[in-house]
PDB file of N, CA and C in Angstrom:
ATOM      1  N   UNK A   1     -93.825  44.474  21.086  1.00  0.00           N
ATOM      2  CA  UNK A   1     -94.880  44.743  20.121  1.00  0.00           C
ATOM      3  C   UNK A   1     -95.745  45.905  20.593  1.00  0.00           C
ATOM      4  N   UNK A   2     -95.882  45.964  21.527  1.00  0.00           N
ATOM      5  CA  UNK A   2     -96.802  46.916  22.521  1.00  0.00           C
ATOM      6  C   UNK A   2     -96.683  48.698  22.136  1.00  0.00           C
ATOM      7  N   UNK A   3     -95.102  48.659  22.572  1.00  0.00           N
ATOM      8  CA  UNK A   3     -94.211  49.534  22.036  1.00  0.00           C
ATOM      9  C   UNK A   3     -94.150  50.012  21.055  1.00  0.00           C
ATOM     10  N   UNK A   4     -94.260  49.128  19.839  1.00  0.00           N
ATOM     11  CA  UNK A   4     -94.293  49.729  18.781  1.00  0.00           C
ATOM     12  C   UNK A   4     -95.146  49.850  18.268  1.00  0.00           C
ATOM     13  N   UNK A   5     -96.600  49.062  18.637  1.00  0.00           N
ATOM     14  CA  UNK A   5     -98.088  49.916  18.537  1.00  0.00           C
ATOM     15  C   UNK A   5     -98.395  51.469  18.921  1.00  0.00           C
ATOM     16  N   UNK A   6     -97.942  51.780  20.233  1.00  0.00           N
ATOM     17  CA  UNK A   6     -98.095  52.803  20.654  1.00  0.00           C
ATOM     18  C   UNK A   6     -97.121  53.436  19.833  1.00  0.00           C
ATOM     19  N   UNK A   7     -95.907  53.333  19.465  1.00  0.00           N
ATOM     20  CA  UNK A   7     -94.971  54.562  18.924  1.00  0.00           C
ATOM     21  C   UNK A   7     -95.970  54.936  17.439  1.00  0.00           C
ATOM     22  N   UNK A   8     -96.479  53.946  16.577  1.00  0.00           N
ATOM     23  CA  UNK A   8     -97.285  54.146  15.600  1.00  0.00           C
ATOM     24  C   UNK A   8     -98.513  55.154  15.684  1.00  0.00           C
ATOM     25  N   UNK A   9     -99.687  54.870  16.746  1.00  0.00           N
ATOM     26  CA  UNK A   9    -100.349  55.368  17.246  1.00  0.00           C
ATOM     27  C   UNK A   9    -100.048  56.874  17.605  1.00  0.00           C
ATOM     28  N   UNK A  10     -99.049  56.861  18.245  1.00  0.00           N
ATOM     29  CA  UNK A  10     -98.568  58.644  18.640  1.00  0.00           C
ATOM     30  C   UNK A  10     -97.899  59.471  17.345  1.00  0.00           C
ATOM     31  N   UNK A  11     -97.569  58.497  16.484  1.00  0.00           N
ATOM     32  CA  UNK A  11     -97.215  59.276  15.210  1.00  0.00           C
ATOM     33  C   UNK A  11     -98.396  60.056  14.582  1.00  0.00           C
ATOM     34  N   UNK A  12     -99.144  58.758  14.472  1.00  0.00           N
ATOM     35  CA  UNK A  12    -100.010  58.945  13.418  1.00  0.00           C
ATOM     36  C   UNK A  12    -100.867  60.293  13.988  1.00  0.00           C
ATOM     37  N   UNK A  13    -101.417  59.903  15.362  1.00  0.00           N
ATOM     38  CA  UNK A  13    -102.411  61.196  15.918  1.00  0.00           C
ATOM     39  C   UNK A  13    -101.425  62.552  15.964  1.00  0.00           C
ATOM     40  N   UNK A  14    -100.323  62.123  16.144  1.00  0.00           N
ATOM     41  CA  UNK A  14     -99.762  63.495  16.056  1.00  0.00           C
ATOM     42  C   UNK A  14     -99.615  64.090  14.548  1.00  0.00           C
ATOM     43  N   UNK A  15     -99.682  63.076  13.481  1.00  0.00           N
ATOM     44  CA  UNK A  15     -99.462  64.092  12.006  1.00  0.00           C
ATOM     45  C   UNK A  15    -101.218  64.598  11.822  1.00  0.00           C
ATOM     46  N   UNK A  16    -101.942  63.836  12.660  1.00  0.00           N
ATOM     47  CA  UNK A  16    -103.397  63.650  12.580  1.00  0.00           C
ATOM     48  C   UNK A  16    -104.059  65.744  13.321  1.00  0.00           C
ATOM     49  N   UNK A  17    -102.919  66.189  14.167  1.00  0.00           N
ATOM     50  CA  UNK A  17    -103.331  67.209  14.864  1.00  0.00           C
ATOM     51  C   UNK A  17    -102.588  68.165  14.592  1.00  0.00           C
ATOM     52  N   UNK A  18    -101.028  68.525  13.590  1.00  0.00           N
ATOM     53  CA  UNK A  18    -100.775  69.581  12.694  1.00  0.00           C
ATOM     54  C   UNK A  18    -101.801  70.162  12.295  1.00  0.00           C
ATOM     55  N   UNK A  19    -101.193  71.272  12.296  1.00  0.00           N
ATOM     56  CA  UNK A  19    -102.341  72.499  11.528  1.00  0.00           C
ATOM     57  C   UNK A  19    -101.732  72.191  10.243  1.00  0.00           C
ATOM     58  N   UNK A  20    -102.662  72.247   8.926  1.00  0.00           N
ATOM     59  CA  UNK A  20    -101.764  72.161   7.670  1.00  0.00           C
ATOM     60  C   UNK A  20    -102.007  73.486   7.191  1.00  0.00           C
ATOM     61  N   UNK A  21    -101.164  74.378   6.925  1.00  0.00           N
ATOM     62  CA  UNK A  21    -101.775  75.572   6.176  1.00  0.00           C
ATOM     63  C   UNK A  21    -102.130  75.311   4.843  1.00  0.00           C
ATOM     64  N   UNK A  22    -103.198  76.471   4.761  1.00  0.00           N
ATOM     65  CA  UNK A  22    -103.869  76.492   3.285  1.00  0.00           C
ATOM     66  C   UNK A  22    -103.132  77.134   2.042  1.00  0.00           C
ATOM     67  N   UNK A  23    -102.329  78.502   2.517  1.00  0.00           N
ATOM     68  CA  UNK A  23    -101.185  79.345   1.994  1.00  0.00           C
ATOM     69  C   UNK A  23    -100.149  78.687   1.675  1.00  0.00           C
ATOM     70  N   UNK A  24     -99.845  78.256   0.701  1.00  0.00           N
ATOM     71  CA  UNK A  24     -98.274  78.104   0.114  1.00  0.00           C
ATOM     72  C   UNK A  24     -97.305  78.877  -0.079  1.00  0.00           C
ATOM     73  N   UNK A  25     -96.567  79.657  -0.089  1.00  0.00           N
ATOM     74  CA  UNK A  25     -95.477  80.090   0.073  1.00  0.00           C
ATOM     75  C   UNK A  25     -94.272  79.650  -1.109  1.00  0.00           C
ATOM     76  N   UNK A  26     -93.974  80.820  -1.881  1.00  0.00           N
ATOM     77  CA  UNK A  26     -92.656  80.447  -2.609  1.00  0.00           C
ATOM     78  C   UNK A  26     -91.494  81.346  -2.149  1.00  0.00           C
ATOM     79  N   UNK A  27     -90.042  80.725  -2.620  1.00  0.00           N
ATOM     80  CA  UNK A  27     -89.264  81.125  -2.072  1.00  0.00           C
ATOM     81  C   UNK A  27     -88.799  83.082  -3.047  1.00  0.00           C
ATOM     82  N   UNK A  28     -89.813  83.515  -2.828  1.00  0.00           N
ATOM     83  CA  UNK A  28     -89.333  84.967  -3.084  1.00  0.00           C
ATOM     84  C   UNK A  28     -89.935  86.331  -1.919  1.00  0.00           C
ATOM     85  N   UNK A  29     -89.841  87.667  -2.458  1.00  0.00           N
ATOM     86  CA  UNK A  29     -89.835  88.197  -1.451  1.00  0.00           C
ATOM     87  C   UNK A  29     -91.183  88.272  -1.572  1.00  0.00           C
ATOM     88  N   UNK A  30     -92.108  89.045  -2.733  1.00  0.00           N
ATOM     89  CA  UNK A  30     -93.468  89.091  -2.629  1.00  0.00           C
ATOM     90  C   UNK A  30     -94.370  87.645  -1.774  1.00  0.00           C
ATOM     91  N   UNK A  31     -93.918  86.501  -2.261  1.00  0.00           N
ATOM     92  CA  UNK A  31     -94.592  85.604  -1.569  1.00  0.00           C
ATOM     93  C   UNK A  31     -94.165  85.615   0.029  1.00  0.00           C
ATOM     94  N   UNK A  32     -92.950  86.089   0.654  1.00  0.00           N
ATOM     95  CA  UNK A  32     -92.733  85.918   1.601  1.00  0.00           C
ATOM     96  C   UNK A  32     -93.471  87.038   2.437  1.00  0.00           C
ATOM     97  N   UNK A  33     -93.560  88.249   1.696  1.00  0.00           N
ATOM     98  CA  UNK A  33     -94.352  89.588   2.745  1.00  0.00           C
ATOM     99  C   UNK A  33     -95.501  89.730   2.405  1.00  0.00           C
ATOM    100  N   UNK A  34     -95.997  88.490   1.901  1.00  0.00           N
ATOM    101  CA  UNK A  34     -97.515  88.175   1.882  1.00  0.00           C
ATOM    102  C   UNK A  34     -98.221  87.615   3.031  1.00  0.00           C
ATOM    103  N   UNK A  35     -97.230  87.143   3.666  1.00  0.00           N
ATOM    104  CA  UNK A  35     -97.691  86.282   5.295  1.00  0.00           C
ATOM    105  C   UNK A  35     -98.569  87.094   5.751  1.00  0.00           C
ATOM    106  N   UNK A  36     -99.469  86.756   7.020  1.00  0.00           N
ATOM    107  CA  UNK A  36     -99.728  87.522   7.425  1.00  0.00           C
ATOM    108  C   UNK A  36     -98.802  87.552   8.730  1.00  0.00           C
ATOM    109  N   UNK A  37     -98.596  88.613   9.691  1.00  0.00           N
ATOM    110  CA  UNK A  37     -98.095  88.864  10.982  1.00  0.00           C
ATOM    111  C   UNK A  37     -98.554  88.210  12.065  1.00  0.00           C
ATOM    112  N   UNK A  38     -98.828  87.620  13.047  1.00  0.00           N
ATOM    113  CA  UNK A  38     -99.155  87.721  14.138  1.00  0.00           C
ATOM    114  C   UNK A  38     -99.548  88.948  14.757  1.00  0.00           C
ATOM    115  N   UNK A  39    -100.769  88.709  15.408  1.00  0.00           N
ATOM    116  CA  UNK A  39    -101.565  89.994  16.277  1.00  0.00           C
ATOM    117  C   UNK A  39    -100.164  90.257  17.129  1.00  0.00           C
ATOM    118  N   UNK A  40     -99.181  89.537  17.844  1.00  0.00           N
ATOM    119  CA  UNK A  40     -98.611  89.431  19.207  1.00  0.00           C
ATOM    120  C   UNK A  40     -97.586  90.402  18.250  1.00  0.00           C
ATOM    121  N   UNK A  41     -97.111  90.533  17.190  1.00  0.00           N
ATOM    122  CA  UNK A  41     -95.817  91.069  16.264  1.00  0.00           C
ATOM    123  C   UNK A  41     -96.393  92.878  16.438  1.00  0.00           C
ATOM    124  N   UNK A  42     -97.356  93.113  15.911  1.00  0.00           N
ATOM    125  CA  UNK A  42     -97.329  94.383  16.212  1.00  0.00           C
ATOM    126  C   UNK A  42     -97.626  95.056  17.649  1.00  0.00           C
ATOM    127  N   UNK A  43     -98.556  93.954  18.141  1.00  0.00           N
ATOM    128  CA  UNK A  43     -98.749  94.665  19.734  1.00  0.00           C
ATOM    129  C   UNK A  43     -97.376  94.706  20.543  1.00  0.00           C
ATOM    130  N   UNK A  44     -96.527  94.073  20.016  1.00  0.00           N
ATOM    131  CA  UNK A  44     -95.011  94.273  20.683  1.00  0.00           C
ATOM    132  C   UNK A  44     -94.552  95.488  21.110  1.00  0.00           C
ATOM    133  N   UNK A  45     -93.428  95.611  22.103  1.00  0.00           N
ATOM    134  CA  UNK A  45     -92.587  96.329  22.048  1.00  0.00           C
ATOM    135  C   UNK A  45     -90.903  96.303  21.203  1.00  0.00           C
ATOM    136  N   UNK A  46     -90.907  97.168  20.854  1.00  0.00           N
ATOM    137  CA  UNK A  46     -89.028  97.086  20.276  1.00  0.00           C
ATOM    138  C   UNK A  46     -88.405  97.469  21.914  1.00  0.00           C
ATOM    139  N   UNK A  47     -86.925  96.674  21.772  1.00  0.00           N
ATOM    140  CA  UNK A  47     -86.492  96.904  23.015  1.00  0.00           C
ATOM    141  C   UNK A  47     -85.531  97.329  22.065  1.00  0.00           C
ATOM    142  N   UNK A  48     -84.349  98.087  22.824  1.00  0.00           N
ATOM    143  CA  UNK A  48     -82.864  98.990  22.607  1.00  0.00           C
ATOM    144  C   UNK A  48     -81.878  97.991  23.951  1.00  0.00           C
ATOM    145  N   UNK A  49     -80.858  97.971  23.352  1.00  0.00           N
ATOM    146  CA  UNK A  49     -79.407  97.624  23.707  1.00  0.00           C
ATOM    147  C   UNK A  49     -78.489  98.592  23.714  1.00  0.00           C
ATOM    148  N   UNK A  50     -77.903  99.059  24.981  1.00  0.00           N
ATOM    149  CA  UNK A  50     -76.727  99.966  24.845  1.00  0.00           C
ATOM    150  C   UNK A  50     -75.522  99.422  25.167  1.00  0.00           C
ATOM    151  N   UNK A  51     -74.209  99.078  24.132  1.00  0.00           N
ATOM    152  CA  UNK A  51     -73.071  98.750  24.815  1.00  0.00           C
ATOM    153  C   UNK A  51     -72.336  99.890  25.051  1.00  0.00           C
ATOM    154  N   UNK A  52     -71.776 100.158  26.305  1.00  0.00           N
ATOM    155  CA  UNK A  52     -71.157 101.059  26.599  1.00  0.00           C
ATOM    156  C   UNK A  52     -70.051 101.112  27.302  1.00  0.00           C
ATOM    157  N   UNK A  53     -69.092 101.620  26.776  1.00  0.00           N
ATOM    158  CA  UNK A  53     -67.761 101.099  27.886  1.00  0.00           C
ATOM    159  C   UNK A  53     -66.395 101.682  27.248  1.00  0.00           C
ATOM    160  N   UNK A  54     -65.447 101.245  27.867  1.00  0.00           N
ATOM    161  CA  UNK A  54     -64.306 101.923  28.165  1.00  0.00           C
ATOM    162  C   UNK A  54     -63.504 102.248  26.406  1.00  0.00           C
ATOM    163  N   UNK A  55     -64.036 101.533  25.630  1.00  0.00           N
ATOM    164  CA  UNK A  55     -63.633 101.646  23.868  1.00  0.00           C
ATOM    165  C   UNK A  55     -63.858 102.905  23.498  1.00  0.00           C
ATOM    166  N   UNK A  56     -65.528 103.443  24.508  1.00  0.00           N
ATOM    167  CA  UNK A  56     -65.878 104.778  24.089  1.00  0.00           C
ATOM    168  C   UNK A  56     -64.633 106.105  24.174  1.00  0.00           C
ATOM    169  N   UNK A  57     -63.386 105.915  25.211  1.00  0.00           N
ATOM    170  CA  UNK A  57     -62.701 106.792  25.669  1.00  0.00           C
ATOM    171  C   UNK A  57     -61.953 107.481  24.411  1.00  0.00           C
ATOM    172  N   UNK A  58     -61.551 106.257  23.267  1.00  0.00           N
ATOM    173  CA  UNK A  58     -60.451 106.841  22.499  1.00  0.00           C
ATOM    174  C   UNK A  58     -61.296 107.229  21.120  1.00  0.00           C
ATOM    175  N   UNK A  59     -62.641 107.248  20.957  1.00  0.00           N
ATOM    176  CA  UNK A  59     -63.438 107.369  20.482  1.00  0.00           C
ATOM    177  C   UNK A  59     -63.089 107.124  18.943  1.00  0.00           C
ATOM    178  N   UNK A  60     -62.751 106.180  18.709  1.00  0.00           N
ATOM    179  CA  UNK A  60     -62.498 105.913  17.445  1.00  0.00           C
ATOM    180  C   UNK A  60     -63.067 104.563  17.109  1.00  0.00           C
ATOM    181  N   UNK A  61     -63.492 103.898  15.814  1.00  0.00           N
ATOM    182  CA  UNK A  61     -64.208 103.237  15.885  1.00  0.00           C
ATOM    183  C   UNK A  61     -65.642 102.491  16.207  1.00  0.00           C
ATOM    184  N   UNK A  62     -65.412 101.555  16.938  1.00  0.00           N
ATOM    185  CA  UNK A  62     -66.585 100.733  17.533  1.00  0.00           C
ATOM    186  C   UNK A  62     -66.238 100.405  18.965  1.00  0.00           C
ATOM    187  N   UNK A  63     -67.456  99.275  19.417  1.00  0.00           N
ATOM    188  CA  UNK A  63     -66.994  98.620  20.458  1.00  0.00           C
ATOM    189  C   UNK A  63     -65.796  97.012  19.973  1.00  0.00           C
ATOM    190  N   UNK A  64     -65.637  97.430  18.884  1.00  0.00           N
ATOM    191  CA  UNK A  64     -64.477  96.372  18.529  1.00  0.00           C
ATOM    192  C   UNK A  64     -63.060  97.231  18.170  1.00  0.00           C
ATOM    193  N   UNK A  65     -62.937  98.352  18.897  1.00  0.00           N
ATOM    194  CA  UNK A  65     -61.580  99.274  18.240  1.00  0.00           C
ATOM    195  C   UNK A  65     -60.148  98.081  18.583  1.00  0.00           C
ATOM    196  N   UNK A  66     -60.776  97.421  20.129  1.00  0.00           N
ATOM    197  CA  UNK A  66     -59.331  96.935  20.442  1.00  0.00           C
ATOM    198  C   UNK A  66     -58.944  95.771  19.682  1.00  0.00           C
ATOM    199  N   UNK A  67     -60.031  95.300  18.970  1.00  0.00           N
ATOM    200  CA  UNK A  67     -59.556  94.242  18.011  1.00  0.00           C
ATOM    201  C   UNK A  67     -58.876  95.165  16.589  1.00  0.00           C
ATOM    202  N   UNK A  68     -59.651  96.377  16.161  1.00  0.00           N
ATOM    203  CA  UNK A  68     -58.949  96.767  15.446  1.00  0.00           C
ATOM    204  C   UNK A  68     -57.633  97.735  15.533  1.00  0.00           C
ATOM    205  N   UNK A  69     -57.157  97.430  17.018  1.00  0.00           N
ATOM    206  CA  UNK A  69     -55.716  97.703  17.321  1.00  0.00           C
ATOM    207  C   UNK A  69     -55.005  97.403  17.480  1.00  0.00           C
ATOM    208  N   UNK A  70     -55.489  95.657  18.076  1.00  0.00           N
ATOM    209  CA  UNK A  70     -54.099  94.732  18.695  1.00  0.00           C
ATOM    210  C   UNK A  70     -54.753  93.412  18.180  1.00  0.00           C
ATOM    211  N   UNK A  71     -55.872  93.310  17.260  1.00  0.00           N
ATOM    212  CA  UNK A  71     -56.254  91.678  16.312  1.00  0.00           C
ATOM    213  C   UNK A  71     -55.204  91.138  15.551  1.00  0.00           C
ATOM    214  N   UNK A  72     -56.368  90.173  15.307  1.00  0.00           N
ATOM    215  CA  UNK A  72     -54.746  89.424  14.345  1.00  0.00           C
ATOM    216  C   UNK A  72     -54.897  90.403  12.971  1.00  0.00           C
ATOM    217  N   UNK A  73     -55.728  91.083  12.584  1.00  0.00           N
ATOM    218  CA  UNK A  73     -55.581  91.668  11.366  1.00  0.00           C
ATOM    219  C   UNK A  73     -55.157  93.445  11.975  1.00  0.00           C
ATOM    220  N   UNK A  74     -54.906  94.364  12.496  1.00  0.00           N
ATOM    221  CA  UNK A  74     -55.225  95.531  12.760  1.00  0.00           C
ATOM    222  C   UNK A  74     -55.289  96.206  11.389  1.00  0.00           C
ATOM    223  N   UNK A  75     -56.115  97.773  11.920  1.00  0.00           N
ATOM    224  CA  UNK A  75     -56.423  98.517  11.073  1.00  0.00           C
ATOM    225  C   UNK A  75     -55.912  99.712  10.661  1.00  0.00           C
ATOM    226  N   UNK A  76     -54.957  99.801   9.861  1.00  0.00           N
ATOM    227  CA  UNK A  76     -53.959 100.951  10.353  1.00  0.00           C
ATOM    228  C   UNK A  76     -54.852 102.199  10.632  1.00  0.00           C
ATOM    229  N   UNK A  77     -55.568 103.038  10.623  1.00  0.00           N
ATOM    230  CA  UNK A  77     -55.940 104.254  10.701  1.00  0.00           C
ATOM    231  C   UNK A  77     -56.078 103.946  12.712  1.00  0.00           C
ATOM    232  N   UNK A  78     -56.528 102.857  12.806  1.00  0.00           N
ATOM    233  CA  UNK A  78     -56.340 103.150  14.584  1.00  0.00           C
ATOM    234  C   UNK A  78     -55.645 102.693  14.847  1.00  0.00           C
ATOM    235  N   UNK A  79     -54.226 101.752  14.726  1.00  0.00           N
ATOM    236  CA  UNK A  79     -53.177 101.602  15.109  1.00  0.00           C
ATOM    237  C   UNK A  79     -52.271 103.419  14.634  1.00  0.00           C
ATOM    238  N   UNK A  80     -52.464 104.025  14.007  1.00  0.00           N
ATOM    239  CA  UNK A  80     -51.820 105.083  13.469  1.00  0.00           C
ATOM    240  C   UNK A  80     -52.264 106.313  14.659  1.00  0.00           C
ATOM    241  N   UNK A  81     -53.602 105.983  14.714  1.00  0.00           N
ATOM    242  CA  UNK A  81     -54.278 107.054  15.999  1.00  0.00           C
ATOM    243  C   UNK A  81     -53.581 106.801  17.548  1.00  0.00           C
ATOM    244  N   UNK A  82     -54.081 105.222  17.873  1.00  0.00           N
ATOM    245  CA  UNK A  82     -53.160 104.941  19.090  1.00  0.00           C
ATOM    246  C   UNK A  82     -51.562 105.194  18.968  1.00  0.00           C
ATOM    247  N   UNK A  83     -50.898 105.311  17.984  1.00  0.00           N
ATOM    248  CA  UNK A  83     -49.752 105.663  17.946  1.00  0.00           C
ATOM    249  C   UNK A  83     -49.030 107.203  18.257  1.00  0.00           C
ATOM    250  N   UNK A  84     -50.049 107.564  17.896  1.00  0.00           N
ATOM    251  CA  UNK A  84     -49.936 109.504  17.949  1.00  0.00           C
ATOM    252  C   UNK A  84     -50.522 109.840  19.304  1.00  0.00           C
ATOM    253  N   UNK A  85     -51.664 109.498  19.307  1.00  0.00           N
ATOM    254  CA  UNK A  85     -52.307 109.861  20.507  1.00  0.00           C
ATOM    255  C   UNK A  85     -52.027 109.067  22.311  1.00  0.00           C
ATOM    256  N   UNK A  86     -51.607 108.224  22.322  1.00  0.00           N
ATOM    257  CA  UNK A  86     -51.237 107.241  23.773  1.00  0.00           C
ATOM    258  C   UNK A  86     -49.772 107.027  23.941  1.00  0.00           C
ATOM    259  N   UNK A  87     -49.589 106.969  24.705  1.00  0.00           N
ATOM    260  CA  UNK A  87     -47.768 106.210  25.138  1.00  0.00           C
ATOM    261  C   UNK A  87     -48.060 105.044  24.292  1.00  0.00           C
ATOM    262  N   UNK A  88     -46.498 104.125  24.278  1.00  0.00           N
ATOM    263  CA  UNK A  88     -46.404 102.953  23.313  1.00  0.00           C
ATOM    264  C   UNK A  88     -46.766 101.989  24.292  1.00  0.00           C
ATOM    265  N   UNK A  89     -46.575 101.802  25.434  1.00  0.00           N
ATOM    266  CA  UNK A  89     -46.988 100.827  26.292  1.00  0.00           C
ATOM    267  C   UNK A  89     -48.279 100.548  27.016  1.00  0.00           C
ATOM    268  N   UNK A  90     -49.165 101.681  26.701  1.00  0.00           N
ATOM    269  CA  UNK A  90     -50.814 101.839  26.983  1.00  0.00           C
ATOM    270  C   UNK A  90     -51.303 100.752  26.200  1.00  0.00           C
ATOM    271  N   UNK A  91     -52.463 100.579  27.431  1.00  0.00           N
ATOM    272  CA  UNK A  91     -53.141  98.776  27.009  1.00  0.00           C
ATOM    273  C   UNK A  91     -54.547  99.428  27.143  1.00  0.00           C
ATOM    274  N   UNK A  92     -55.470  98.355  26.829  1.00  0.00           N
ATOM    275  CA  UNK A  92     -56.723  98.874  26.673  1.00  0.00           C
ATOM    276  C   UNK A  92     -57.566  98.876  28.089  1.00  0.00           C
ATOM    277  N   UNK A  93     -56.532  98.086  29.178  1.00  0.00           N
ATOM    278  CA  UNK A  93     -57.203  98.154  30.520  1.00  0.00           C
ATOM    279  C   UNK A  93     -56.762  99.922  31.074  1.00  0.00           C
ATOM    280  N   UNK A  94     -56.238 100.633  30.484  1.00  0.00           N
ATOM    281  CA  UNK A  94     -55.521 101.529  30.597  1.00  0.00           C
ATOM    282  C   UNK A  94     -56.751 102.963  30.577  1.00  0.00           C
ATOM    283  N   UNK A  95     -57.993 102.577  29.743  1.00  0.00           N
ATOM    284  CA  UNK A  95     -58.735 103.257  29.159  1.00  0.00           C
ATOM    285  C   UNK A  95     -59.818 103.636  30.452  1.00  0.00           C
ATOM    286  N   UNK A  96     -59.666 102.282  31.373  1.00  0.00           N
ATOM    287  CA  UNK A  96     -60.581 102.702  32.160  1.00  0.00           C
ATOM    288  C   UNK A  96     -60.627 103.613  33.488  1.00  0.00           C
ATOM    289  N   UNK A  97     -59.697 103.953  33.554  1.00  0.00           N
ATOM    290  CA  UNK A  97     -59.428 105.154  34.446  1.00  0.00           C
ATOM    291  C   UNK A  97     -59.988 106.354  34.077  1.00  0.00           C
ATOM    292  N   UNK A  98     -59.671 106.345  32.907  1.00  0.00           N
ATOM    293  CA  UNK A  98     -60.629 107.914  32.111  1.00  0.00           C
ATOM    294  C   UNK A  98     -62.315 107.464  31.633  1.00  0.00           C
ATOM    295  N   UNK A  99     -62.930 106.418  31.844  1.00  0.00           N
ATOM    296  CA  UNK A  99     -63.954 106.327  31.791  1.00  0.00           C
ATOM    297  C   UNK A  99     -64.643 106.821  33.170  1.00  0.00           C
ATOM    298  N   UNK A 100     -65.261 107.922  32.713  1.00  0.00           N
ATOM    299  CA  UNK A 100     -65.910 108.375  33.830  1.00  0.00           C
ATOM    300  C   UNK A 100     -67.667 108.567  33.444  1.00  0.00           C
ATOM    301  N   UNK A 101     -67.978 109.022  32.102  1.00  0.00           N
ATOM    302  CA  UNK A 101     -69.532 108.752  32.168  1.00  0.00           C
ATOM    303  C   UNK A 101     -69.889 109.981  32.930  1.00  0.00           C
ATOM    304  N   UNK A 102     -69.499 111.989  32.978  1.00  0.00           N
ATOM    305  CA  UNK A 102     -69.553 112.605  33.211  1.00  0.00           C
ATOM    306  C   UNK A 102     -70.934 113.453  33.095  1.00  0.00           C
ATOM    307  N   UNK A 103     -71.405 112.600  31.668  1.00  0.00           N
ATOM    308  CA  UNK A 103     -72.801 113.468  30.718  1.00  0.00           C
ATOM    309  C   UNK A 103     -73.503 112.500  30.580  1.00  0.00           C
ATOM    310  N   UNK A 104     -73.306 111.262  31.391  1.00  0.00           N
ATOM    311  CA  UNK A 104     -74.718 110.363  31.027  1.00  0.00           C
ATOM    312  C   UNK A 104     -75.622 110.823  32.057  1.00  0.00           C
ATOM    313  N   UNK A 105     -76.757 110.838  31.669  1.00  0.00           N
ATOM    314  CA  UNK A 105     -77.893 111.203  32.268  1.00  0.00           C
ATOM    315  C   UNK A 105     -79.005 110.290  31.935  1.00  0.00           C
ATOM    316  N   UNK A 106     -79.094 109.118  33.118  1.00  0.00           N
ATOM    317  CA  UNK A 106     -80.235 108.088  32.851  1.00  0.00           C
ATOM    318  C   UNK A 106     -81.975 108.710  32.352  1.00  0.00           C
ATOM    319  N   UNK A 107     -81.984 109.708  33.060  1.00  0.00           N
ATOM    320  CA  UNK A 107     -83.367 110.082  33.072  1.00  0.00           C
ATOM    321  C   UNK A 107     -83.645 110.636  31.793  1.00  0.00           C
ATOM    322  N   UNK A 108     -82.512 111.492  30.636  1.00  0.00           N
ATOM    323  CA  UNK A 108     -82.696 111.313  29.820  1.00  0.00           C
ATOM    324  C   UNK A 108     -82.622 110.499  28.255  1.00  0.00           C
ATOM    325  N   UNK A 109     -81.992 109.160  28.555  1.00  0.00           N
ATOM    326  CA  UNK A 109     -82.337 108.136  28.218  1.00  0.00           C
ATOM    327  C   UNK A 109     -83.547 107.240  28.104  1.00  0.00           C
ATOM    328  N   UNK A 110     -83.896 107.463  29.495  1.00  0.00           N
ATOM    329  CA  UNK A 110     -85.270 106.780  29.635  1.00  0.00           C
ATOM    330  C   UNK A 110     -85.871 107.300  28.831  1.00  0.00           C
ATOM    331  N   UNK A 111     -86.166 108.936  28.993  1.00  0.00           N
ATOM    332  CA  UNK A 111     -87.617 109.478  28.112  1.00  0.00           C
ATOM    333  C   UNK A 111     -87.591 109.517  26.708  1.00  0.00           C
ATOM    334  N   UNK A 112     -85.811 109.142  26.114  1.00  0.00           N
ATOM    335  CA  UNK A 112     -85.818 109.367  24.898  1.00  0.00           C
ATOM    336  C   UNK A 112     -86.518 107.106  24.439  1.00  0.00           C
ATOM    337  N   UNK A 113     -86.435 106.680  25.402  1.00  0.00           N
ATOM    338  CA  UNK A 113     -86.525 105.057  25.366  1.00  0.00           C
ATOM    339  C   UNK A 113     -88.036 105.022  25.597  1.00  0.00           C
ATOM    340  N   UNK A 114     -88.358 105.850  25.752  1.00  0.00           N
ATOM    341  CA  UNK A 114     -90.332 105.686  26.291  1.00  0.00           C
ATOM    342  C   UNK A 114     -91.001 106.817  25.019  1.00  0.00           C
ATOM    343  N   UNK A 115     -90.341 107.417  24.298  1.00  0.00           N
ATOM    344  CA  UNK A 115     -90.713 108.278  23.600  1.00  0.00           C
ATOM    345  C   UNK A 115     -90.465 107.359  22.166  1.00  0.00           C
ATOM    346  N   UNK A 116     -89.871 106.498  22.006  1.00  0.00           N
ATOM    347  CA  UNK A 116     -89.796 105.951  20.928  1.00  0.00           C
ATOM    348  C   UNK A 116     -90.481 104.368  21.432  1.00  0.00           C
ATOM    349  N   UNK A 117     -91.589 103.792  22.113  1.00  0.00           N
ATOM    350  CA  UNK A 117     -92.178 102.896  22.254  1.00  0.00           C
ATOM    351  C   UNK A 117     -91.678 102.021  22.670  1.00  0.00           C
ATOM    352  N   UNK A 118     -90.308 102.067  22.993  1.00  0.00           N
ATOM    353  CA  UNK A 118     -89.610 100.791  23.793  1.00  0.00           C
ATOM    354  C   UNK A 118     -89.784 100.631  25.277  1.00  0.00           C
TER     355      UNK A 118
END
């Protein structure tokens, strides 16, 4: 019985200490970009993600070329490219020997990453 006094008790004070908002909200866009933001949303930073890697070599596509070369669906325009351009037995571990990263230059990354607020 004890138990289930207290489980009552912690319900109740807890629906008792929700914030209820005053703003209702419908499901469209004007009502939705009516919110207001959080102070913490604009004082933010945007951060950047770079994937970078050995896909870059045959420069076709994405960082998903090797799915669109050897997936279960391929894509002919890069199965047609790897065909012309590589031996028939070249694999995609094959790519990383010629990844060399000759013209990356961190320092100008950074300033272009500090120049846009990230």
């Amino acid at each position: 019985m004890y138990s289930l006094t207290a489980t009552i008790f912690v319900a109740i004070l807890s629906c008792c200490l929700l914030k209820v908002t005053e703003q209702q909200y419908t499901p469209d866009w004007t009502s939705i970009d009516s919110r207001p933001l959080p102070a913490w949303y604009d004082e933010s930073k945007i951060g950047i993600f770079i994937h970078w890697g050995v896909f870059s070599v045959p420069s076709i596509r994405s960082e998903w070329m090797w799915w669109d070369w050897k997936g279960d669906n391929p894509t002919s325009d890069v199965v047609s490219f790897m065909n012309k351009t590589y031996p028939a037995d070249w694999t995609y571990a094959d790519f990383a020997e010629q990844f060399r990263a000759e013209f990356y230059n961190p320092n100008e990354w950074a300033d272009i990453f500090a120049a846009s607020g990230a």
